[in-house]
N, C-alpha and C. Protein backbone atom coordinates (compact mmCIF):
# COMPACT_ATOMS: atom_id res chain seq x y z
N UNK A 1 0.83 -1.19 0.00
CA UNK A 1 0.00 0.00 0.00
C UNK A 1 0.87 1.25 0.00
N UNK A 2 1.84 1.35 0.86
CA UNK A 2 2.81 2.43 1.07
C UNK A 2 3.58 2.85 -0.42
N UNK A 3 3.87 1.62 -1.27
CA UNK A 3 4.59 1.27 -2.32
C UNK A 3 3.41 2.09 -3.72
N UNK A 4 1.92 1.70 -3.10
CA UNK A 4 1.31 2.44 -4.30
C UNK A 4 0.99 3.83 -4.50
N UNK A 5 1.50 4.09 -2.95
CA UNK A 5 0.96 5.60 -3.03
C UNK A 5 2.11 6.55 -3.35
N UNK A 6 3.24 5.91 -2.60
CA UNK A 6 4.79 6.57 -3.28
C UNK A 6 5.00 6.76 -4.84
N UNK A 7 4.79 6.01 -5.58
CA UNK A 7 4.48 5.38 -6.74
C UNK A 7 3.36 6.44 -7.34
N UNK A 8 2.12 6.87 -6.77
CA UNK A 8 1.29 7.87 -7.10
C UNK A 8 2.17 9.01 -7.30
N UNK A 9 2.18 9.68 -5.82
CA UNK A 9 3.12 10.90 -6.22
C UNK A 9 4.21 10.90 -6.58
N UNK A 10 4.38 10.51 -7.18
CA UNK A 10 6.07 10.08 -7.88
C UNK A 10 5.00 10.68 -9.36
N UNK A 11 4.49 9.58 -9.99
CA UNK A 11 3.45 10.62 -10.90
C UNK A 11 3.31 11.70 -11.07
N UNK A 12 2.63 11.90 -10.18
CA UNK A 12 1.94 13.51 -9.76
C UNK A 12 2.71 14.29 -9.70
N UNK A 13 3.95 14.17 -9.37
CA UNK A 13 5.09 15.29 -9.19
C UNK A 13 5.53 15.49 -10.76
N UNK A 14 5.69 13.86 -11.42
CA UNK A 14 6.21 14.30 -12.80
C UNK A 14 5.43 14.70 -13.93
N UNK A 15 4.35 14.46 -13.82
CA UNK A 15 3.00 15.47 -14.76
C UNK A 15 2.88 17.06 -14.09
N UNK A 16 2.94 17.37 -13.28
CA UNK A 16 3.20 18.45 -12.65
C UNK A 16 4.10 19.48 -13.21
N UNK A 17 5.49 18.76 -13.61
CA UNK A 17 6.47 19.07 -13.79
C UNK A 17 6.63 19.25 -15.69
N UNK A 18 5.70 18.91 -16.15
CA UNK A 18 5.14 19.18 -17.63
C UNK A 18 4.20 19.94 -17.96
N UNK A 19 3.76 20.76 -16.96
CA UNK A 19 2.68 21.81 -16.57
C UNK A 19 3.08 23.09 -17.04
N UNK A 20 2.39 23.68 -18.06
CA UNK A 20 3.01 24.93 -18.12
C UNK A 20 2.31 25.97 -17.95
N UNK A 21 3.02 26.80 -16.62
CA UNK A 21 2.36 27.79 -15.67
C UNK A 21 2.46 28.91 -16.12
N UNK A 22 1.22 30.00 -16.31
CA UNK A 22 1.15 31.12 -17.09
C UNK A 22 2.11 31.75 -16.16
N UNK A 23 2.62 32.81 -17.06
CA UNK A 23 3.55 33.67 -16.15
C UNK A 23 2.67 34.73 -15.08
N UNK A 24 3.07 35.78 -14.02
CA UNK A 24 2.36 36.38 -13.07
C UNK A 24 1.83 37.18 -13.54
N UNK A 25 2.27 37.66 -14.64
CA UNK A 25 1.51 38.99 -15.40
C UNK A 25 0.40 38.66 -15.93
N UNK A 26 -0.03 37.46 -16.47
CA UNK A 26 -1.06 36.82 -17.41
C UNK A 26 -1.71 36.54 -15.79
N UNK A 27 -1.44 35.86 -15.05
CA UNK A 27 -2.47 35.78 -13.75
C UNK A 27 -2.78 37.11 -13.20
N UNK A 28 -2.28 37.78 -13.38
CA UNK A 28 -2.52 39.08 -12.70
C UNK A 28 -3.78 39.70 -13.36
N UNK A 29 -3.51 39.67 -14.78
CA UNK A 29 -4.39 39.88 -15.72
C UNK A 29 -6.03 39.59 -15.79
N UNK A 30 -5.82 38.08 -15.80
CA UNK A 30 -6.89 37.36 -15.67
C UNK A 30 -7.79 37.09 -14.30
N UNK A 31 -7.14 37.36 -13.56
CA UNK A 31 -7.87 37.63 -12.44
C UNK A 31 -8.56 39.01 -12.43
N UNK A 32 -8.24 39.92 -12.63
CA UNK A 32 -8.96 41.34 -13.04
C UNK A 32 -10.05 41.47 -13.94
N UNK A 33 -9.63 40.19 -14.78
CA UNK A 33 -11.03 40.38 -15.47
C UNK A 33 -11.89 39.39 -14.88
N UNK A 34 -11.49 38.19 -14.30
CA UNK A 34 -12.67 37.51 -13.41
C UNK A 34 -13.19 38.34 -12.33
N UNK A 35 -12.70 39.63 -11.52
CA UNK A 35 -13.27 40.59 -10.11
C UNK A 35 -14.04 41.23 -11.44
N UNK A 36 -13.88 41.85 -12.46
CA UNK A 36 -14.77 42.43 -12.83
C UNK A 36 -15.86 41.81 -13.77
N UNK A 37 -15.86 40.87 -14.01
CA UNK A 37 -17.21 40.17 -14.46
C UNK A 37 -18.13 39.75 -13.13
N UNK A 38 -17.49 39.83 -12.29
CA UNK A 38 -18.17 38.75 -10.75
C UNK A 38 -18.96 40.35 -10.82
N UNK A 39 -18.14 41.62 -10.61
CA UNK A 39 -19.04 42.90 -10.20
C UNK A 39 -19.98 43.13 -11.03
N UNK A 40 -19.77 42.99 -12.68
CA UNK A 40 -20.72 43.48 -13.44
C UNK A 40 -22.13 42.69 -13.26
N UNK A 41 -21.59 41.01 -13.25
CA UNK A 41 -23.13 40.39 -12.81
C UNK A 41 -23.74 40.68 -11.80
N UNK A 42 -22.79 41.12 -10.75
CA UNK A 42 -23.76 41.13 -9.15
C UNK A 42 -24.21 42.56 -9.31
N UNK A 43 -23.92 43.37 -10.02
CA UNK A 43 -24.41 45.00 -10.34
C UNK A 43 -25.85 44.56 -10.93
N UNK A 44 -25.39 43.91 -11.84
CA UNK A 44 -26.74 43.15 -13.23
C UNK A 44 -28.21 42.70 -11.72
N UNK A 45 -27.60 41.09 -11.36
CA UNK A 45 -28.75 40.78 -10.48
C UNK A 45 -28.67 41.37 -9.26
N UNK A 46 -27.94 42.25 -8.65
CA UNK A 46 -29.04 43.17 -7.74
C UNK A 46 -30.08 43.88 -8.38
N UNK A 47 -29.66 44.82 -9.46
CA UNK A 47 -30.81 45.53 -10.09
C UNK A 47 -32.10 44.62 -10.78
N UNK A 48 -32.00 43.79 -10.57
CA UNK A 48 -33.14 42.66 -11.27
C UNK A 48 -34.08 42.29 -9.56
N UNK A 49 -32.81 42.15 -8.66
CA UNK A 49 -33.75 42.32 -7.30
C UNK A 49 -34.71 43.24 -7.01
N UNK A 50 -34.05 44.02 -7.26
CA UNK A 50 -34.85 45.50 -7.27
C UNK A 50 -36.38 46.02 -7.39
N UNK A 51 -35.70 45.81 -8.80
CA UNK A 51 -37.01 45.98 -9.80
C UNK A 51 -38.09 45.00 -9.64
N UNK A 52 -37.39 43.32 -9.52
CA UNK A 52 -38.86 42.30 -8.89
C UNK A 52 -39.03 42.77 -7.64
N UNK A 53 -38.61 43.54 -7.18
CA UNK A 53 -39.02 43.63 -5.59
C UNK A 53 -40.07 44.52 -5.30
N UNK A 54 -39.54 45.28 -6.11
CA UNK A 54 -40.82 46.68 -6.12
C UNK A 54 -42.07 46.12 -7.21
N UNK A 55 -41.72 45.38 -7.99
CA UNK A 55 -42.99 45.04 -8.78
C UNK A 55 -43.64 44.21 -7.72
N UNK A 56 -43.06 43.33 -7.18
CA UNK A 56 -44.46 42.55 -5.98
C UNK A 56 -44.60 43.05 -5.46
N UNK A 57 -43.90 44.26 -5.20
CA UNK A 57 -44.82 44.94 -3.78
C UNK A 57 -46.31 45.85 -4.68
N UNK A 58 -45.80 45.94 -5.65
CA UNK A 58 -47.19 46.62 -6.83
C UNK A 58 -47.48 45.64 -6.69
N UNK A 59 -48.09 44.66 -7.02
CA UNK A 59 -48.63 43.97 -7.35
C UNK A 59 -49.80 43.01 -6.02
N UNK A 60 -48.45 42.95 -4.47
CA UNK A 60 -49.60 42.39 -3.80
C UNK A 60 -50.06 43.48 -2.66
N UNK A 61 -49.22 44.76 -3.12
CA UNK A 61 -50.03 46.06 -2.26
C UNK A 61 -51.53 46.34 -2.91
């Protein structure tokens, strides 16, 4: 058992090691545009809260 798991990460380390990691600038990047899509949707469905919110209140006022 000890033998299969050594044997695993022995793997795992060497596929790992064929991995090719964007450089920091490209992560830096891409993360800026994932914070600003997360804001534009949550900008998007709050204002959809909103607006259904005040329509039921028309509706069961």
């Amino acid at each position: 058992m000890l033998s299969n798991a050594k044997n695993f990460f022995e793997e795992v380390k060497g596929e790992l090691e064929k991995v090719t990691w964007p450089a920091r600038k490209e992560t830096i990047a891409t993360t800026w545009v994932v914070v600003a899509i997360i804001l534009i949707i949550s900008l998007y469905l709050g204002a959809c809260d909103v607006v259904l919110a005040k329509l039921m209140r028309l509706i069961l006022a």
